[in-house]
Protein backbone atom coordinates (compact mmCIF):
# COMPACT_ATOMS: atom_id res chain seq x y z
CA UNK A 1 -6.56 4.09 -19.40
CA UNK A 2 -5.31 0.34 -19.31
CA UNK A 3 -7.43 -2.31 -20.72
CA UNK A 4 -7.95 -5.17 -17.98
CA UNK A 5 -9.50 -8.74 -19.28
CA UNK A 6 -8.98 -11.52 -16.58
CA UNK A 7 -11.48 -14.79 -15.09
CA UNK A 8 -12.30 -14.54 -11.48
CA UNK A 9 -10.25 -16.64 -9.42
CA UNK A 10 -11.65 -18.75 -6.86
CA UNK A 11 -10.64 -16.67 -3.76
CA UNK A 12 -12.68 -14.24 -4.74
CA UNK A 13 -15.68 -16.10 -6.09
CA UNK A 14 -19.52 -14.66 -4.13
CA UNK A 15 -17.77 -11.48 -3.11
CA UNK A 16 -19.40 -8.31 -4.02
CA UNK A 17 -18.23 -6.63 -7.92
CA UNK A 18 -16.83 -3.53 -6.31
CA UNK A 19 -14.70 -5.47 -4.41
CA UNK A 20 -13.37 -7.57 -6.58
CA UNK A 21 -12.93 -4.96 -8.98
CA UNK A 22 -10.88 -3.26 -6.74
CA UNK A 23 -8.86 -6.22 -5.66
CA UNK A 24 -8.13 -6.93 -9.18
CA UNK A 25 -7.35 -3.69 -10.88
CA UNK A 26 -5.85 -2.53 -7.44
CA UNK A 27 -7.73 0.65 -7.18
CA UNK A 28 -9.83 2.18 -4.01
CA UNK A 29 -13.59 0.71 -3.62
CA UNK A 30 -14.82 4.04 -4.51
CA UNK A 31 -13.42 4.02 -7.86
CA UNK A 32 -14.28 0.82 -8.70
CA UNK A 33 -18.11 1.60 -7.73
CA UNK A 34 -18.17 4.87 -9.76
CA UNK A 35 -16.31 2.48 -12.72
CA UNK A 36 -18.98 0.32 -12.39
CA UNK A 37 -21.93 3.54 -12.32
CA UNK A 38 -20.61 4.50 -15.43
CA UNK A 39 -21.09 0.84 -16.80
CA UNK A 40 -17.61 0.69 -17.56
CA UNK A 41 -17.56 -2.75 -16.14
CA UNK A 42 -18.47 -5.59 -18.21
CA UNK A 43 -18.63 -9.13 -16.79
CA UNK A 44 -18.65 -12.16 -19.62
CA UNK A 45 -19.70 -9.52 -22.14
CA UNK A 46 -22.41 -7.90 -20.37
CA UNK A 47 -22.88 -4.94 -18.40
CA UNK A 48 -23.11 -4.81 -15.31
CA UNK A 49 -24.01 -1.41 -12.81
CA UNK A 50 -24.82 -3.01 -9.48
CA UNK A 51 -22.36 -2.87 -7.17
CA UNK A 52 -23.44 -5.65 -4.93
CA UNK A 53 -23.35 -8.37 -7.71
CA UNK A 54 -21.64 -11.00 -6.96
CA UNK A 55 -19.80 -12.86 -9.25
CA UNK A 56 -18.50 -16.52 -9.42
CA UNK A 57 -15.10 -18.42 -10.35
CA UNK A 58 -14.59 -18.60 -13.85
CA UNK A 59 -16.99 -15.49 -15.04
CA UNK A 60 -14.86 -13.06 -17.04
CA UNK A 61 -14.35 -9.65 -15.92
CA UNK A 62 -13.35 -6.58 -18.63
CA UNK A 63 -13.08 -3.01 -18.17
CA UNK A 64 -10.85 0.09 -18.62
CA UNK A 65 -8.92 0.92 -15.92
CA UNK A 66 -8.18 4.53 -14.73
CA UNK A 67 -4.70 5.57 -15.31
CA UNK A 68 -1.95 4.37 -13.51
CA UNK A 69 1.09 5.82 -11.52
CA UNK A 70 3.39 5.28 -14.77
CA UNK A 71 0.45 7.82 -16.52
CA UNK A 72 0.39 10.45 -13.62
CA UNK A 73 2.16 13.81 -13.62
CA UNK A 74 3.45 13.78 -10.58
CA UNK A 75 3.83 18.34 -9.73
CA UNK A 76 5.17 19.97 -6.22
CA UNK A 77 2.89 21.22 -3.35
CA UNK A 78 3.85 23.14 -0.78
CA UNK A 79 0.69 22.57 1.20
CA UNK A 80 1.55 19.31 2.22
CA UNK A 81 3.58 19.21 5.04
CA UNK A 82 6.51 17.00 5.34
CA UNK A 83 8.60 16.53 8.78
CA UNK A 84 12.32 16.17 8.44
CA UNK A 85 14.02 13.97 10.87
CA UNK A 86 17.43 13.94 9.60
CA UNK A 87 18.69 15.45 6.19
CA UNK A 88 22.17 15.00 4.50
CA UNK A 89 23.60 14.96 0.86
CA UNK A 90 21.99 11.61 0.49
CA UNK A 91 18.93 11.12 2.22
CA UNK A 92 16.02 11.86 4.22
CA UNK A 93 14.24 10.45 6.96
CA UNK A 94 11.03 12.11 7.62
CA UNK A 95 8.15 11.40 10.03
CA UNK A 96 5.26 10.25 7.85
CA UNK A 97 1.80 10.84 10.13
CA UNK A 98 -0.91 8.45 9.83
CA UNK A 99 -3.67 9.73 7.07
CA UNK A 100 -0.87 10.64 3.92
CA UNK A 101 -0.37 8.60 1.24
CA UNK A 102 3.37 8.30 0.26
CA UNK A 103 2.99 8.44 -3.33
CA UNK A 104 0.79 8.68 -6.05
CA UNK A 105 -1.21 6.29 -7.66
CA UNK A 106 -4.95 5.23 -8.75
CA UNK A 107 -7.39 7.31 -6.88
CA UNK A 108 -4.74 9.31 -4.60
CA UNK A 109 -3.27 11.53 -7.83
CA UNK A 110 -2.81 14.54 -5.47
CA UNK A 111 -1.84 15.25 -1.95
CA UNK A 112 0.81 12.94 -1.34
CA UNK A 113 4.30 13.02 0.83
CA UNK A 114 5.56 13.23 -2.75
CA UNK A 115 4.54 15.85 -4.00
CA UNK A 116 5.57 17.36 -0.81
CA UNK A 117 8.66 16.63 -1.01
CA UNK A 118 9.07 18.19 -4.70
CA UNK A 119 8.09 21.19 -3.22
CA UNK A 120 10.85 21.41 -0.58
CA UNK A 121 13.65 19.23 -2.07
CA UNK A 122 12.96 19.67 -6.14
CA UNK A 123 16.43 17.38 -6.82
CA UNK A 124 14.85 14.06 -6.03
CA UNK A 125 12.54 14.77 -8.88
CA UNK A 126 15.10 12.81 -11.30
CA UNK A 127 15.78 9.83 -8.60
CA UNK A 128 14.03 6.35 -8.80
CA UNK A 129 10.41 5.97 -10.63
CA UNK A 130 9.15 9.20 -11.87
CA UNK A 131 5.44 8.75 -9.90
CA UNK A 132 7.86 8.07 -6.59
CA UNK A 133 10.80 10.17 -6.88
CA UNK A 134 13.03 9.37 -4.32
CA UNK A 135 11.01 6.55 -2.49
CA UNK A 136 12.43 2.91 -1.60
CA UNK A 137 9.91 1.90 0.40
CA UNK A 138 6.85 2.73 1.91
CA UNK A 139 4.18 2.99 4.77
CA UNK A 140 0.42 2.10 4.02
CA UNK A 141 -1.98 5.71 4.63
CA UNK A 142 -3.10 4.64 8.18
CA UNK A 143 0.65 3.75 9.29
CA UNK A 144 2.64 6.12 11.06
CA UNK A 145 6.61 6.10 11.27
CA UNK A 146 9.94 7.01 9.66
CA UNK A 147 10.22 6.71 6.15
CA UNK A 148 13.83 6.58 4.03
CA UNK A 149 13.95 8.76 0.64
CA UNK A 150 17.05 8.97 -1.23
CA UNK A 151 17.88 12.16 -2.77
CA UNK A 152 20.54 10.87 -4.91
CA UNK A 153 20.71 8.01 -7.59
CA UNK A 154 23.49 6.78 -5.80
CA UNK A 155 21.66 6.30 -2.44
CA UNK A 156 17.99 5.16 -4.11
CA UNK A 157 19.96 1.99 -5.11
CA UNK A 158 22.28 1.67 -2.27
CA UNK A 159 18.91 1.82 -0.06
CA UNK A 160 17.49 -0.19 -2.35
CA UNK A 161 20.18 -3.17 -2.32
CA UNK A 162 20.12 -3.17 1.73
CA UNK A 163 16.51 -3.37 1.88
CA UNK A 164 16.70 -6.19 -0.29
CA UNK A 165 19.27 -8.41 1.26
CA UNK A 166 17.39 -7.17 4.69
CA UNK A 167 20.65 -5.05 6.11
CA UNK A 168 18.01 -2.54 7.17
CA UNK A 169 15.81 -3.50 10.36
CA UNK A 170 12.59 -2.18 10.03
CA UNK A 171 10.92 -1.99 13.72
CA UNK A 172 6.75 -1.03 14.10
CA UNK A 173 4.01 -1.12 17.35
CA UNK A 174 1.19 -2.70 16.52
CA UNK A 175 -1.81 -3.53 18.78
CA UNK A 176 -2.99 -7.46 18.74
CA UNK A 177 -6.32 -8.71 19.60
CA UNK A 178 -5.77 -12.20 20.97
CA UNK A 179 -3.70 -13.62 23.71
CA UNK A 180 0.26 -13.98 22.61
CA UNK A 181 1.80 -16.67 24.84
CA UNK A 182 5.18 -16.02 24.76
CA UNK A 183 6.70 -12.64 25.88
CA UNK A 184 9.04 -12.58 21.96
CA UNK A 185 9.47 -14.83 19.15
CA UNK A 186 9.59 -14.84 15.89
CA UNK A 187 7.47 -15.97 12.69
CA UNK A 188 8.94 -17.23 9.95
CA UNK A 189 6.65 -18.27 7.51
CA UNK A 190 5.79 -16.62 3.58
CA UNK A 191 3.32 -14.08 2.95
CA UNK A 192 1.23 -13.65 0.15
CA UNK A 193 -2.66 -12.18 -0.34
CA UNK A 194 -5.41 -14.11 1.76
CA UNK A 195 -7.12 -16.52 0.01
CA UNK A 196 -9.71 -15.93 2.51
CA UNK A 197 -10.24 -12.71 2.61
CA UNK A 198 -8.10 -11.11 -0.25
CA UNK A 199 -8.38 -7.92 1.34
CA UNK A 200 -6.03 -8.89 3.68
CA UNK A 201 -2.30 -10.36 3.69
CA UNK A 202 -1.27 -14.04 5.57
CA UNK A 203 0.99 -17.19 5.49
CA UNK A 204 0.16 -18.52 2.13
CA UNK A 205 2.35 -21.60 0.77
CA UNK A 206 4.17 -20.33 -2.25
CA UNK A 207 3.96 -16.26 -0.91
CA UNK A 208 7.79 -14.26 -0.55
CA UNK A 209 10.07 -15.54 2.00
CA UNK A 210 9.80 -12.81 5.13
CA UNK A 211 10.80 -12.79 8.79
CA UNK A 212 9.46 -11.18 11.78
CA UNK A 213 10.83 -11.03 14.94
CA UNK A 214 8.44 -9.79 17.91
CA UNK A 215 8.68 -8.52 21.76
CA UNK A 216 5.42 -8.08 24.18
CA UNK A 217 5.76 -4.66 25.10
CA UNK A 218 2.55 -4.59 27.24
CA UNK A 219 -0.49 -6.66 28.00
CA UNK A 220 -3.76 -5.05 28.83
CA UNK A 221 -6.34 -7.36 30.69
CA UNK A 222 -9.14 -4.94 30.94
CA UNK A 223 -10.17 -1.75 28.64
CA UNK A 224 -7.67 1.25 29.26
CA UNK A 225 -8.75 5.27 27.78
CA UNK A 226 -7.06 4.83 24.19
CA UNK A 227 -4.20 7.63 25.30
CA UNK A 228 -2.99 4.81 27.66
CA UNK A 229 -2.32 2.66 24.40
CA UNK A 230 1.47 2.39 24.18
């Protein structure tokens, strides 16, 4: 367990306590609403079990937090299936579907690609952080695509290095509600957490540098059957 003690910060002043317990200690709602059944949450001292509360700027929140991916045993399973793309002496690419979690962490301890991939490849268990063997970047749960893992030191911080100077293009289809007027561009612009909705990421002033280039693939005026979706 790690002790967290922090004031609420104005962005997320009037939003419910499980949610801002769960922005804060960067855990899943659900575990920050059973944290807060258990009346592990304290807010300026005092209990507090309701999970609708809302809270405002200033009011100081305390609580344990469960353990985190440093804390996790991290052990193979050969039940999770992992699709290999391309395999050599150095790396991977597999073909992470939407619904798995890459790696471990607060309230996703089992059943990720990781301990997948222990199961079929048990070297990597020794390269990069111990709760993400092997992993130098990622894809959120509900994102589908291919996915680098090194299965050498030597690679994790080769990988590493390119995706840091950005030598490796990273290319994704997303669906946009909204009308995009031109056909490509490109945003260039920081990103940081919302202050709006800190749920969410956006161009905040002061947020890490990032560029994205885009193309209009297709436009669809009127509702199309979902297997239509490009």
């Amino acid at each position: 367990m790690t002790a967290f003690d922090a004031e609420l910060p104005e962005a997320l002043a009037g939003e419910r306590l499980d949610r801002i317990v769960a922005m804060l200690c960067d855990v899943p709602r659900s575990v920050a609403g059973e944290l807060i059944d258990a009346g592990e949450v304290r807010i300026d001292g005092e209990v507090r079990t309701r999970r609708a509360d809302r809270l405002d700027e200033g009011q100081r929140i305390t609580l344990d937090v469960p353990a985190g991916p440093e804390e996790l045993t991290v052990e193979a399973d050969p039940d999770v299936p992992v699709d290999v793309v391309h395999e050599d002496e150095h790396l991977l690419v597999i073909d992470k579907p939407a619904g798995l979690v890459v790696h471990p962490g607060a309230g996703n301890p089992t059943g990720t690609l990781v301990h997948g991939l222990l199961a079929r490849y048990p070297e990597i268990a020794d390269v990069g952080e111990p709760f993400r063997p092997g992993i130098v970047h990622r894809l959120d749960r509900e994102t589908s695509g291919l996915l680098a893992v090194a299965r050498t030191a030597e690679a994790h911080a080769g990988l590493t290095e390119l995706l840091r100077v950005h030598d490796i293009v990273r290319r994704y289809r997303t669906l946009v509600w909204d009308h995009v007027t031109e056909p490509r561009g490109q945003v260039d612009a920081p990103i940081g957490r919302s202050t709006k909705d800190p749920t969410k990421m956006g161009i905040v002033v002061g947020g890490r540098e990032a560029r994205t280039g885009y193309e209009v693939v297709r436009r669809y005026d009127e509702p199309v059957p979902v297997t239509e979706l490009v």
